[in-house]
C-alpha atoms as a PDB file:
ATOM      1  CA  UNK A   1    -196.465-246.176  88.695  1.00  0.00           C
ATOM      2  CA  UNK A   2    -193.712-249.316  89.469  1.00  0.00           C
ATOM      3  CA  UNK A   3    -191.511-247.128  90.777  1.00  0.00           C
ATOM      4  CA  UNK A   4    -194.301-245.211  93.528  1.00  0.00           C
ATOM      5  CA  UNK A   5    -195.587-248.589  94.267  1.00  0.00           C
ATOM      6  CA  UNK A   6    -192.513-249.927  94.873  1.00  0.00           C
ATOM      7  CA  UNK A   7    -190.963-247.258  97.376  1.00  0.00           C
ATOM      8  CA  UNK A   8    -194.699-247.622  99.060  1.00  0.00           C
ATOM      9  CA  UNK A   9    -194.606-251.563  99.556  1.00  0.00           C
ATOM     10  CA  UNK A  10    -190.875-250.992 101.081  1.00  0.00           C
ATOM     11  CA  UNK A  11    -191.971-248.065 103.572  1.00  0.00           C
ATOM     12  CA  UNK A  12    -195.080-249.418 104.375  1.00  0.00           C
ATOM     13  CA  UNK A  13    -193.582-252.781 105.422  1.00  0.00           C
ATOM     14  CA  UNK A  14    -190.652-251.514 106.969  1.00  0.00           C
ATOM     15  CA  UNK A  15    -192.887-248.855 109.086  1.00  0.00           C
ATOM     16  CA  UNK A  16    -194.721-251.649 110.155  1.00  0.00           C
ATOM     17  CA  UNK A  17    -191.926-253.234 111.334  1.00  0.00           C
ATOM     18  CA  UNK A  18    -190.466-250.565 113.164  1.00  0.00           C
ATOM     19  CA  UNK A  19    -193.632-250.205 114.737  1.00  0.00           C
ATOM     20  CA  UNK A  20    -193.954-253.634 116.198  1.00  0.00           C
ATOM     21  CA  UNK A  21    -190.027-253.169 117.590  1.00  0.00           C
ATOM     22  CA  UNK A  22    -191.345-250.168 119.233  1.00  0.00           C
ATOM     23  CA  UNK A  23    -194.415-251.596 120.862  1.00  0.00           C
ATOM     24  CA  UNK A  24    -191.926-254.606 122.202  1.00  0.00           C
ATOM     25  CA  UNK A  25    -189.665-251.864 123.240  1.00  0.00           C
ATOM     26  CA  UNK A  26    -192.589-250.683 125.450  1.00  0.00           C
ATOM     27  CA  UNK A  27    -193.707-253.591 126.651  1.00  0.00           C
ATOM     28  CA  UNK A  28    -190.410-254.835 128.089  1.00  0.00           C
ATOM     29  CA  UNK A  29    -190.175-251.143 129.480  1.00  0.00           C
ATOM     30  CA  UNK A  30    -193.744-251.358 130.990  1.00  0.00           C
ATOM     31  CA  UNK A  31    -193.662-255.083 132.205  1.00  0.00           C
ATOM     32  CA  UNK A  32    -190.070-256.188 133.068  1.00  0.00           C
ATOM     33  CA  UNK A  33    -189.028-252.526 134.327  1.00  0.00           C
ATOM     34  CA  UNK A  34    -192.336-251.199 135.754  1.00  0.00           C
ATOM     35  CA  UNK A  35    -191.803-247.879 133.836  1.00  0.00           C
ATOM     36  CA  UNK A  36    -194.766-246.573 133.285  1.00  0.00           C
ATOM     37  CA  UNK A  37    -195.153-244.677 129.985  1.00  0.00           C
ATOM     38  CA  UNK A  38    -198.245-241.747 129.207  1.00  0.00           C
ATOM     39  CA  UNK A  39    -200.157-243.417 126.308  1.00  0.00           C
ATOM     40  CA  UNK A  40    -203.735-243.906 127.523  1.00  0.00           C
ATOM     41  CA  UNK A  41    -204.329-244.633 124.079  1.00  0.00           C
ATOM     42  CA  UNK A  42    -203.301-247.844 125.094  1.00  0.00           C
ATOM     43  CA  UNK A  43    -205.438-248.178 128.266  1.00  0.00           C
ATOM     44  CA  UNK A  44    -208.255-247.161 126.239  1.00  0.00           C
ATOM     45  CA  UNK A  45    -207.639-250.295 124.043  1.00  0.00           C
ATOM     46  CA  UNK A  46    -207.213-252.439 126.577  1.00  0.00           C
ATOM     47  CA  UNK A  47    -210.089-251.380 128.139  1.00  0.00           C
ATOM     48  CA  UNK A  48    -212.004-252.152 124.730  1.00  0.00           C
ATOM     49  CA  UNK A  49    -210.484-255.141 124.310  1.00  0.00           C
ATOM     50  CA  UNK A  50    -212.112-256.242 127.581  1.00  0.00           C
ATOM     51  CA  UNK A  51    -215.244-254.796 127.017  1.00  0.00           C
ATOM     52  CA  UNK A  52    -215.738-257.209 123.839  1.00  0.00           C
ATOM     53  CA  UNK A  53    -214.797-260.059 125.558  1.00  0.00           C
ATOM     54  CA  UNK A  54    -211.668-260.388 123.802  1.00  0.00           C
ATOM     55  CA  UNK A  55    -209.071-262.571 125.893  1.00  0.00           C
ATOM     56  CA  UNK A  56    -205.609-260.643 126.788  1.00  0.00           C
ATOM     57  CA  UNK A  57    -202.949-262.663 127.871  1.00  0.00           C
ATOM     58  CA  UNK A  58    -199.491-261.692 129.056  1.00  0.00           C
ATOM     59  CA  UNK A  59    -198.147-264.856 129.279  1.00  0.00           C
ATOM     60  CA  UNK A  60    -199.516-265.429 125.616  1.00  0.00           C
ATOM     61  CA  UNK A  61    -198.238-261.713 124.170  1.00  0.00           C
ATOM     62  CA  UNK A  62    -194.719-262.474 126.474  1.00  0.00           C
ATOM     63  CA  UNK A  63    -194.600-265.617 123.968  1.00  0.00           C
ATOM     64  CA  UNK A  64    -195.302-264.094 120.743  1.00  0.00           C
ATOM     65  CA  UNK A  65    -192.582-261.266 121.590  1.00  0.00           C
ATOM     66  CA  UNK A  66    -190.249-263.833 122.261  1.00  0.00           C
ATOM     67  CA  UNK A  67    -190.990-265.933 119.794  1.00  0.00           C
ATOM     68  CA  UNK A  68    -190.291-262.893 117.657  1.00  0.00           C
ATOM     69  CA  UNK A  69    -186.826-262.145 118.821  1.00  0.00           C
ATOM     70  CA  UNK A  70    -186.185-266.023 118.975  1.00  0.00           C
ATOM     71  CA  UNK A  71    -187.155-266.591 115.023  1.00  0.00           C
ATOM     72  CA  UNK A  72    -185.355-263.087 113.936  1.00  0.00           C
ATOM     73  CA  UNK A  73    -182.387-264.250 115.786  1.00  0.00           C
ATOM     74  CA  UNK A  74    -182.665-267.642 114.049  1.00  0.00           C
ATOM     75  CA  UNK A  75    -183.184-266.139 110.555  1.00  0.00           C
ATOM     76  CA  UNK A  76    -180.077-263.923 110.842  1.00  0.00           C
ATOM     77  CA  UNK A  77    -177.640-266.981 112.072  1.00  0.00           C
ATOM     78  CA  UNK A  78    -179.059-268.895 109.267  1.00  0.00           C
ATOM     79  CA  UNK A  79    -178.089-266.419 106.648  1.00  0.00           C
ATOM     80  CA  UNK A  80    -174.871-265.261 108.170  1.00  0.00           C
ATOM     81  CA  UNK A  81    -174.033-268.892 107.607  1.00  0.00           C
ATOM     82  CA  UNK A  82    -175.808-269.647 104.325  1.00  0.00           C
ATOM     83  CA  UNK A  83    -173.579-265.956 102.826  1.00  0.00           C
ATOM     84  CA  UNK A  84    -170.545-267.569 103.975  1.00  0.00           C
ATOM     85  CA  UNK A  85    -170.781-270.267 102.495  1.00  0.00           C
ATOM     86  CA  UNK A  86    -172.024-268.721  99.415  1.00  0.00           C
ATOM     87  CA  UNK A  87    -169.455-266.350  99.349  1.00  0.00           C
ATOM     88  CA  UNK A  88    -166.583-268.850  99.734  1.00  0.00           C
ATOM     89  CA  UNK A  89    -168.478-270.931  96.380  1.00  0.00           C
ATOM     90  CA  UNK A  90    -167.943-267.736  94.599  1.00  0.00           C
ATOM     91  CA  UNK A  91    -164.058-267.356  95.570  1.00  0.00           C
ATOM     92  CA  UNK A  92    -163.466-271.067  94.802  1.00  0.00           C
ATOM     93  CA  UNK A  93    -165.524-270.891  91.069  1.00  0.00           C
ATOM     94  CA  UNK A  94    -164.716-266.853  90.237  1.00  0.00           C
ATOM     95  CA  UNK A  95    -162.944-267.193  86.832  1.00  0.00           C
ATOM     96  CA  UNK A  96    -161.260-263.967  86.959  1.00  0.00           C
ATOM     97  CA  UNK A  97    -159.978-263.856  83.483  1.00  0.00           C
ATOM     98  CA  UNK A  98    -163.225-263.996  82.243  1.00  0.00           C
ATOM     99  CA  UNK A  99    -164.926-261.612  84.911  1.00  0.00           C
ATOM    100  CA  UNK A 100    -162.157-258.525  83.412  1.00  0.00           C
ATOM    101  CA  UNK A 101    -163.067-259.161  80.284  1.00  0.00           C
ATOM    102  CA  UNK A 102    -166.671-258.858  80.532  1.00  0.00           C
ATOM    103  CA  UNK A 103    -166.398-256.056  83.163  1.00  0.00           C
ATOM    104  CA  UNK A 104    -164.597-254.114  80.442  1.00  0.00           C
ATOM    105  CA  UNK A 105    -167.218-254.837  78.058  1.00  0.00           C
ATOM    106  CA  UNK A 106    -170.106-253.723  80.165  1.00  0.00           C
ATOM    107  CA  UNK A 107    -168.193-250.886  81.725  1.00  0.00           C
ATOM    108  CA  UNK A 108    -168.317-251.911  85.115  1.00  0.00           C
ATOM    109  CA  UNK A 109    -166.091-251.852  87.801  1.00  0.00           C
ATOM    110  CA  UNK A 110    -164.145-255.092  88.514  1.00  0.00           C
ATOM    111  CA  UNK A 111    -165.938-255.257  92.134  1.00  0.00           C
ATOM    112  CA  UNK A 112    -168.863-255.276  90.351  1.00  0.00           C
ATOM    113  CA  UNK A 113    -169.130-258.481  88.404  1.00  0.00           C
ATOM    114  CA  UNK A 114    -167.773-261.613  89.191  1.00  0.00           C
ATOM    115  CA  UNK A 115    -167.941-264.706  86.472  1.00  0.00           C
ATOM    116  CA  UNK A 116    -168.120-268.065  87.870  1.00  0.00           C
ATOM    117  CA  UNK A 117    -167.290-271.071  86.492  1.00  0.00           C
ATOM    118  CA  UNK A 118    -170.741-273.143  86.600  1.00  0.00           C
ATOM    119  CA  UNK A 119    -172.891-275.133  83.715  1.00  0.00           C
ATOM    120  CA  UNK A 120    -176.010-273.816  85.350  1.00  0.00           C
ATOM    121  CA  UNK A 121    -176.973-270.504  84.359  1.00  0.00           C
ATOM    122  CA  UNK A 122    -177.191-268.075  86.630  1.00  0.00           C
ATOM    123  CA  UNK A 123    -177.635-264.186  86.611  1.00  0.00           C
ATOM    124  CA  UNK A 124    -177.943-262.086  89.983  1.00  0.00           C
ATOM    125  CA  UNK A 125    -177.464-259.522  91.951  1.00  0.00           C
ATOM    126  CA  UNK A 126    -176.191-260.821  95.323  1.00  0.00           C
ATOM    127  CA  UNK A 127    -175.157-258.508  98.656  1.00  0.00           C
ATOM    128  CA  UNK A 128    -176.629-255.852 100.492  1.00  0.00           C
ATOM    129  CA  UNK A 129    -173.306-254.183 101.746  1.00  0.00           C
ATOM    130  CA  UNK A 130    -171.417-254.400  98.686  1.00  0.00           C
ATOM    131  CA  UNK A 131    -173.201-255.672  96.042  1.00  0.00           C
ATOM    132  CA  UNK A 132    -172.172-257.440  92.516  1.00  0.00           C
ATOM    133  CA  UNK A 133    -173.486-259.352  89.595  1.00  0.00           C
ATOM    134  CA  UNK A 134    -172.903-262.862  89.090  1.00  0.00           C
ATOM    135  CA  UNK A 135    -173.153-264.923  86.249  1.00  0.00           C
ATOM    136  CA  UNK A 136    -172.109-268.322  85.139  1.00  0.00           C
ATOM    137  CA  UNK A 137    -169.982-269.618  82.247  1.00  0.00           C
ATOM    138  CA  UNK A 138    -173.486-271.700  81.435  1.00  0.00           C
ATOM    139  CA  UNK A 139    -175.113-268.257  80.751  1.00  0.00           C
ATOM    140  CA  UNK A 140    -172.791-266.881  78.684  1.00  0.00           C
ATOM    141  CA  UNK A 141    -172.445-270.331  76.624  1.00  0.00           C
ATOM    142  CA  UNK A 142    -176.527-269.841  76.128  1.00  0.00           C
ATOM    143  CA  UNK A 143    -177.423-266.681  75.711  1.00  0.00           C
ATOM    144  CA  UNK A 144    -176.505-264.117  72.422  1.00  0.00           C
ATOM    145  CA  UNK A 145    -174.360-261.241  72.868  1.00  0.00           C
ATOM    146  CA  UNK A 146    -177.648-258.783  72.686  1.00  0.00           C
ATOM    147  CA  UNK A 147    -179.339-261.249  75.187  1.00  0.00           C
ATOM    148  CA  UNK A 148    -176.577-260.937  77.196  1.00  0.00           C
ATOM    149  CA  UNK A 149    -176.723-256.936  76.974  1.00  0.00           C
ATOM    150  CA  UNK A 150    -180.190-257.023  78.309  1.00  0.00           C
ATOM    151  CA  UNK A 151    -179.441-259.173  80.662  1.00  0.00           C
ATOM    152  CA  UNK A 152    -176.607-257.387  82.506  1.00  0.00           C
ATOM    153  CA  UNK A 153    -178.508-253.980  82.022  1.00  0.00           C
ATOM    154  CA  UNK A 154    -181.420-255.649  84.132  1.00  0.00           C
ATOM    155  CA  UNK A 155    -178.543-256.375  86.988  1.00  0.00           C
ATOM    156  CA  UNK A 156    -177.106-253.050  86.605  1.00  0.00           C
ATOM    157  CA  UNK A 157    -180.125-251.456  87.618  1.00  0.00           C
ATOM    158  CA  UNK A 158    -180.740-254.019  90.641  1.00  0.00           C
ATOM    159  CA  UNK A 159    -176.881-252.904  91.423  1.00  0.00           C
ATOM    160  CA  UNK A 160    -177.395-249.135  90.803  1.00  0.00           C
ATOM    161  CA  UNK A 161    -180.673-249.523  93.995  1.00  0.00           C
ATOM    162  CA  UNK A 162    -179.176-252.049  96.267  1.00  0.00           C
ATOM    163  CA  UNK A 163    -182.576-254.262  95.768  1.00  0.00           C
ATOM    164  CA  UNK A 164    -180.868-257.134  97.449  1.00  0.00           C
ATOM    165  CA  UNK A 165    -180.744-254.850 100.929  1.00  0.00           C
ATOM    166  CA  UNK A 166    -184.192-254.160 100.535  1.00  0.00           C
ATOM    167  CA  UNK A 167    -185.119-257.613  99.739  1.00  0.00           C
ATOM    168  CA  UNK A 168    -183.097-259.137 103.317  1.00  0.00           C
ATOM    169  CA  UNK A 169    -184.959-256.483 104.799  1.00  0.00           C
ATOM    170  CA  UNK A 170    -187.945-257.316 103.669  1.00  0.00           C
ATOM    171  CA  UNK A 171    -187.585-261.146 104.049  1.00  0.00           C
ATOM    172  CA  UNK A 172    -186.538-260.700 107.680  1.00  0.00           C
ATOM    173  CA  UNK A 173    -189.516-258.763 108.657  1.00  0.00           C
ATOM    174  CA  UNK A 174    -192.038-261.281 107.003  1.00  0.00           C
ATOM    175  CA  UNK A 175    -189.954-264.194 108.779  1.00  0.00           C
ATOM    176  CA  UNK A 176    -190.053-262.364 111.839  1.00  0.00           C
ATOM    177  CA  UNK A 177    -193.375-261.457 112.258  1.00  0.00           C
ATOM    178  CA  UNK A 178    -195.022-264.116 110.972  1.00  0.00           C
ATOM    179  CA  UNK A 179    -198.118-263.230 112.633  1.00  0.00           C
ATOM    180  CA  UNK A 180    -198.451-260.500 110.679  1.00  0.00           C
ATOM    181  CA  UNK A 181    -199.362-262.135 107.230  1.00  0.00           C
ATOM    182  CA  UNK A 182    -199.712-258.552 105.232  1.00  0.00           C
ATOM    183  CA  UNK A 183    -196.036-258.556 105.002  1.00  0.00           C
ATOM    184  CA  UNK A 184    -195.845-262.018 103.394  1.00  0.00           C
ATOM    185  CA  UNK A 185    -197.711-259.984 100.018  1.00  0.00           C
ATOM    186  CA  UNK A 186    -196.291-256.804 100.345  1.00  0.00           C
ATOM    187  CA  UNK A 187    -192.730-258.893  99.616  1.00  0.00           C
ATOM    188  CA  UNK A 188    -194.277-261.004  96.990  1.00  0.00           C
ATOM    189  CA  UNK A 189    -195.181-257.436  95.291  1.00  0.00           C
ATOM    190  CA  UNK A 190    -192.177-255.729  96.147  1.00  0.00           C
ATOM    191  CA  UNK A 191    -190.514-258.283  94.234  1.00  0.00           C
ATOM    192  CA  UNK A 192    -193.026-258.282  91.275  1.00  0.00           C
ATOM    193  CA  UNK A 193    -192.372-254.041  90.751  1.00  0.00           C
ATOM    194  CA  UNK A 194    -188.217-254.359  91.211  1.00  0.00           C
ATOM    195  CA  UNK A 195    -188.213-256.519  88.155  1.00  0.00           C
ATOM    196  CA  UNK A 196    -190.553-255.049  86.209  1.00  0.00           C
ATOM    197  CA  UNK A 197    -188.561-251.594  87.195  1.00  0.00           C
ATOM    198  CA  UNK A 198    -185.083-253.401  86.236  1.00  0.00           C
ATOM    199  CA  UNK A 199    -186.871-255.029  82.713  1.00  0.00           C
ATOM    200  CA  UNK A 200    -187.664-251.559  81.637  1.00  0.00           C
ATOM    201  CA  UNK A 201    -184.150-250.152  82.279  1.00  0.00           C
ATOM    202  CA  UNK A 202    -182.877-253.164  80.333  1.00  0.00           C
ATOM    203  CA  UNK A 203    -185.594-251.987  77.501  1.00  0.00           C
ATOM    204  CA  UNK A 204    -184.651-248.350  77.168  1.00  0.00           C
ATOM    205  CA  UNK A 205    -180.966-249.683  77.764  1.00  0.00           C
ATOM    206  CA  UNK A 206    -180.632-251.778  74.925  1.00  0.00           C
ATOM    207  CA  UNK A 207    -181.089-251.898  71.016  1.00  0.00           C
ATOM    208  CA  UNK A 208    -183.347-254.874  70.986  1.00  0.00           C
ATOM    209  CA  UNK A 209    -185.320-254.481  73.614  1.00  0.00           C
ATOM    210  CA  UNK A 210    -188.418-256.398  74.915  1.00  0.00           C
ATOM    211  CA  UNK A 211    -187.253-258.900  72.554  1.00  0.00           C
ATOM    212  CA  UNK A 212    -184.247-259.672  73.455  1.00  0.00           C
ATOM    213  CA  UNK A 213    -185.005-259.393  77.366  1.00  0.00           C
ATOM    214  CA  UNK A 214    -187.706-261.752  76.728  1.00  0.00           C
ATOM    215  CA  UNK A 215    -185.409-264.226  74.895  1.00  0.00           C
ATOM    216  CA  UNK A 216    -183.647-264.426  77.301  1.00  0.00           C
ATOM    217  CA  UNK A 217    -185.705-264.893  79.972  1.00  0.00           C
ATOM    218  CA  UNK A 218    -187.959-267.412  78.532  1.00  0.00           C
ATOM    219  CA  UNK A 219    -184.317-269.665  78.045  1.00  0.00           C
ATOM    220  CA  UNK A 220    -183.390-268.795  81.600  1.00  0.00           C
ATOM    221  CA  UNK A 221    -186.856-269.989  82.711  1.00  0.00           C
ATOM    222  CA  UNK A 222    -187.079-273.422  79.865  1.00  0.00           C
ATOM    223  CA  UNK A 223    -184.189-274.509  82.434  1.00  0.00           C
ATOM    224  CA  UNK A 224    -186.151-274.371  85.588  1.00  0.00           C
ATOM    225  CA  UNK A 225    -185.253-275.397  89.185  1.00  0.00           C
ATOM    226  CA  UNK A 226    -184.058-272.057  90.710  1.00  0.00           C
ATOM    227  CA  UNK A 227    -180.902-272.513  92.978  1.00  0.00           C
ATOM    228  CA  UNK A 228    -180.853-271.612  96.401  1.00  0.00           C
ATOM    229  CA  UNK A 229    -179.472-268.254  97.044  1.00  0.00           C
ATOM    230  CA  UNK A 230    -179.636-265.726 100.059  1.00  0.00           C
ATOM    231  CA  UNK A 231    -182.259-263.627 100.419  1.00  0.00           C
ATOM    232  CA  UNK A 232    -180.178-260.306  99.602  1.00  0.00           C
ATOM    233  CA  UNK A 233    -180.250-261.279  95.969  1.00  0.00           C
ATOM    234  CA  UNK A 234    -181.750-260.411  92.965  1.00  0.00           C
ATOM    235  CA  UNK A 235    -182.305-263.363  90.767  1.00  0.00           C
ATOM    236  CA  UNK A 236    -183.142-262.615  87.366  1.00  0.00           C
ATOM    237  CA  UNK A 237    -185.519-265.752  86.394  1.00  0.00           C
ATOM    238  CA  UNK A 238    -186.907-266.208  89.846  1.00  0.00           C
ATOM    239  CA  UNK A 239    -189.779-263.769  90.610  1.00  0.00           C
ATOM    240  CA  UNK A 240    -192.703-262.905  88.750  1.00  0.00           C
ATOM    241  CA  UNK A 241    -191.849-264.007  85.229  1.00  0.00           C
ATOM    242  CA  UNK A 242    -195.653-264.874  84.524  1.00  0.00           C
ATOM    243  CA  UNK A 243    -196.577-261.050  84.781  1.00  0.00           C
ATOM    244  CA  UNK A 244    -192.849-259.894  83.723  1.00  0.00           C
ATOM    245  CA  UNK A 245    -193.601-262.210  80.513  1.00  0.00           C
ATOM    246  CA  UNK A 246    -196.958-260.458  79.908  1.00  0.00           C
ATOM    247  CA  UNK A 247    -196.215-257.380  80.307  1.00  0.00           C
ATOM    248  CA  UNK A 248    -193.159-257.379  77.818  1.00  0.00           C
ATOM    249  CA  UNK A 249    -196.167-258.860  75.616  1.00  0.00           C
ATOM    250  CA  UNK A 250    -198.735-256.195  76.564  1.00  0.00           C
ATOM    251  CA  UNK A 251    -196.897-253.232  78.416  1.00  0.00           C
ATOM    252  CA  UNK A 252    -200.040-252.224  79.119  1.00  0.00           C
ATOM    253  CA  UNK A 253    -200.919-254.364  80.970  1.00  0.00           C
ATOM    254  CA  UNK A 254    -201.869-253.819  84.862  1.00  0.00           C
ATOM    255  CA  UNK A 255    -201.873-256.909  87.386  1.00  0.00           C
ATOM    256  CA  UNK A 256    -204.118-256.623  90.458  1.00  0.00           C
ATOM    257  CA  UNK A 257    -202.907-254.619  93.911  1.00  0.00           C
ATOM    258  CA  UNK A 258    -205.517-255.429  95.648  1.00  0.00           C
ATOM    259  CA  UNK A 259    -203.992-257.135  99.010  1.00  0.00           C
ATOM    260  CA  UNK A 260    -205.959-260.202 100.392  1.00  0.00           C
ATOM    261  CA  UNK A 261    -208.996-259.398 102.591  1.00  0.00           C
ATOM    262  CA  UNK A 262    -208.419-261.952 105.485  1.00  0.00           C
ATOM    263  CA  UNK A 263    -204.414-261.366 105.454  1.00  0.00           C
ATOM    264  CA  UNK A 264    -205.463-257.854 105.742  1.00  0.00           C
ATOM    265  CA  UNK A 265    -207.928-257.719 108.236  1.00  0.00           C
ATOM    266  CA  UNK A 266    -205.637-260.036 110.908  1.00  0.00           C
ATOM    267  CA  UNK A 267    -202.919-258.018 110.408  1.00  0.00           C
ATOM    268  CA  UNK A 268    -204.721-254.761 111.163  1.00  0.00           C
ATOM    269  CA  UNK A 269    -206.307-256.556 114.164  1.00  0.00           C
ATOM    270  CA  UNK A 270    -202.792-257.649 115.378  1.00  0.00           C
ATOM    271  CA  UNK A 271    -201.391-254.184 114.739  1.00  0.00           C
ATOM    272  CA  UNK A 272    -203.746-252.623 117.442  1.00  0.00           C
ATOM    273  CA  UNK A 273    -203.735-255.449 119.591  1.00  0.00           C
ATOM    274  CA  UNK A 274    -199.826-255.050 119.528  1.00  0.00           C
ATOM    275  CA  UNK A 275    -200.471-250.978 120.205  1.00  0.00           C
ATOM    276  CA  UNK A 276    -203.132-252.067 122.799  1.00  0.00           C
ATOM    277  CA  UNK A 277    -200.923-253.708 124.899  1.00  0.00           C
ATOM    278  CA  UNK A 278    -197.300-251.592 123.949  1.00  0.00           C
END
């Protein structure tokens, strides 16, 4: 069930964003080029539009596109920036002694998992092109060898489906179109069914299972105040632990999917306002 949902929240939102590109395509092809293009689909909306009074602007769909490409544009210079920067922390604090011993332990590859020297504890996944676990001296100092386990199996499985690329894509669209509020939940969800996904690899992958993933977690989470990291990361403590914590209580249990009416119904009306006028 976490796993269909999860692969439907990502297509869904990334369709939609696609589709918006597209309409912008057409709309820069229709009104800055003059090409005219054979969907009278899109007359026909227009023409409804009208007919119910509803206002269309070009001037005021012009700004929206280009507000669009402005805050997209804005979003990827900010993270370019914020990765460097987080990257160059991780070559300044990587202890590397420390990162081939534990990558021997956990059988990964040395690319794989970086150790950094930090009191904080901290347990990712961070990259979307090649991505690695990180985690801090302060983790290992807290947690117990089996805590640990779970913990690194949890990664692993963020590692083994490149969630943080989904996740930047994912972020980026809901940044982007911010006039499309829909997206805003479908991430908030998307992130809810990764973990729960990576929590019950960590389960069948280790000997104590839900209770030592839920050790841990509950320690991770006692130390609060989440540090900033970019958004293609996968942040062990920082997403959904209220349901993550209830369902390693009561794996039966089943949160709500039921999307928000209003968000819903102003995204679809967006949606075919943005086909009406593609």
């Amino acid at each position: 069930m976490w796993e269909a949902r999860s692969r439907w929240l990502l297509a869904a939102s990334l369709s939609v964003s696609a589709f918006v590109a597209a309409q912008m395509a057409m709309f820069v092809l229709k009104v800055v080029f003059r090409i005219r293009l054979p969907f009278v689909l899109f007359d026909y909306c227009v023409a409804w539009f009208r007919y119910i009074g509803f206002p269309i602007s070009l001037p005021l769909m012009s700004a929206v596109f280009v507000s669009t490409l402005a805050v997209c544009a804005r979003q990827l210079v900010r993270e370019a920036v914020f990765t460097r920067r987080f990257a160059g922390m991780l070559r300044r604090t990587a202890d590397a002694r420390l990162s081939r011993r534990y990558a021997r332990r956990f059988g990964l590859d040395l690319r794989r998992l970086t150790i950094i020297r930090a009191d904080a504890p901290v347990a990712m996944t961070v990259g979307f092109l090649r991505p690695r676990i990180v985690l801090s001296t302060g983790l290992l100092r807290m947690l117990e060898p089996a805590e640990l386990a779970a913990v690194v199996a949890h990664e692993r499985h963020h590692l083994r489906r490149r969630d943080p690329l989904a996740l930047f894509a994912l972020s980026l669209s809901r940044t982007a179109l911010w006039y499309v509020p829909l997206l805003g939940w479908a991430e908030e969800k998307y992130k809810t069914a990764i973990e729960v996904l990576a929590d019950r690899h960590a389960i069948a992958s280790s000997n104590g299972g839900a209770k030592e993933l839920g050790s841990a977690l509950l320690k991770l989470l006692r130390q609060g105040g989440a540090a900033k990291v970019p958004a293609a990361s996968a942040s062990f403590a920082d997403a959904s632990v209220n349901v993550r914590i209830r369902l390693l209580l009561d794996p039966h249990y089943s949160p709500s999917w039921r999307p928000p009416v209003a968000a819903t119904l102003l995204s679809f009306a967006v949606l075919v306002l943005l086909a009406a006028l593609g």
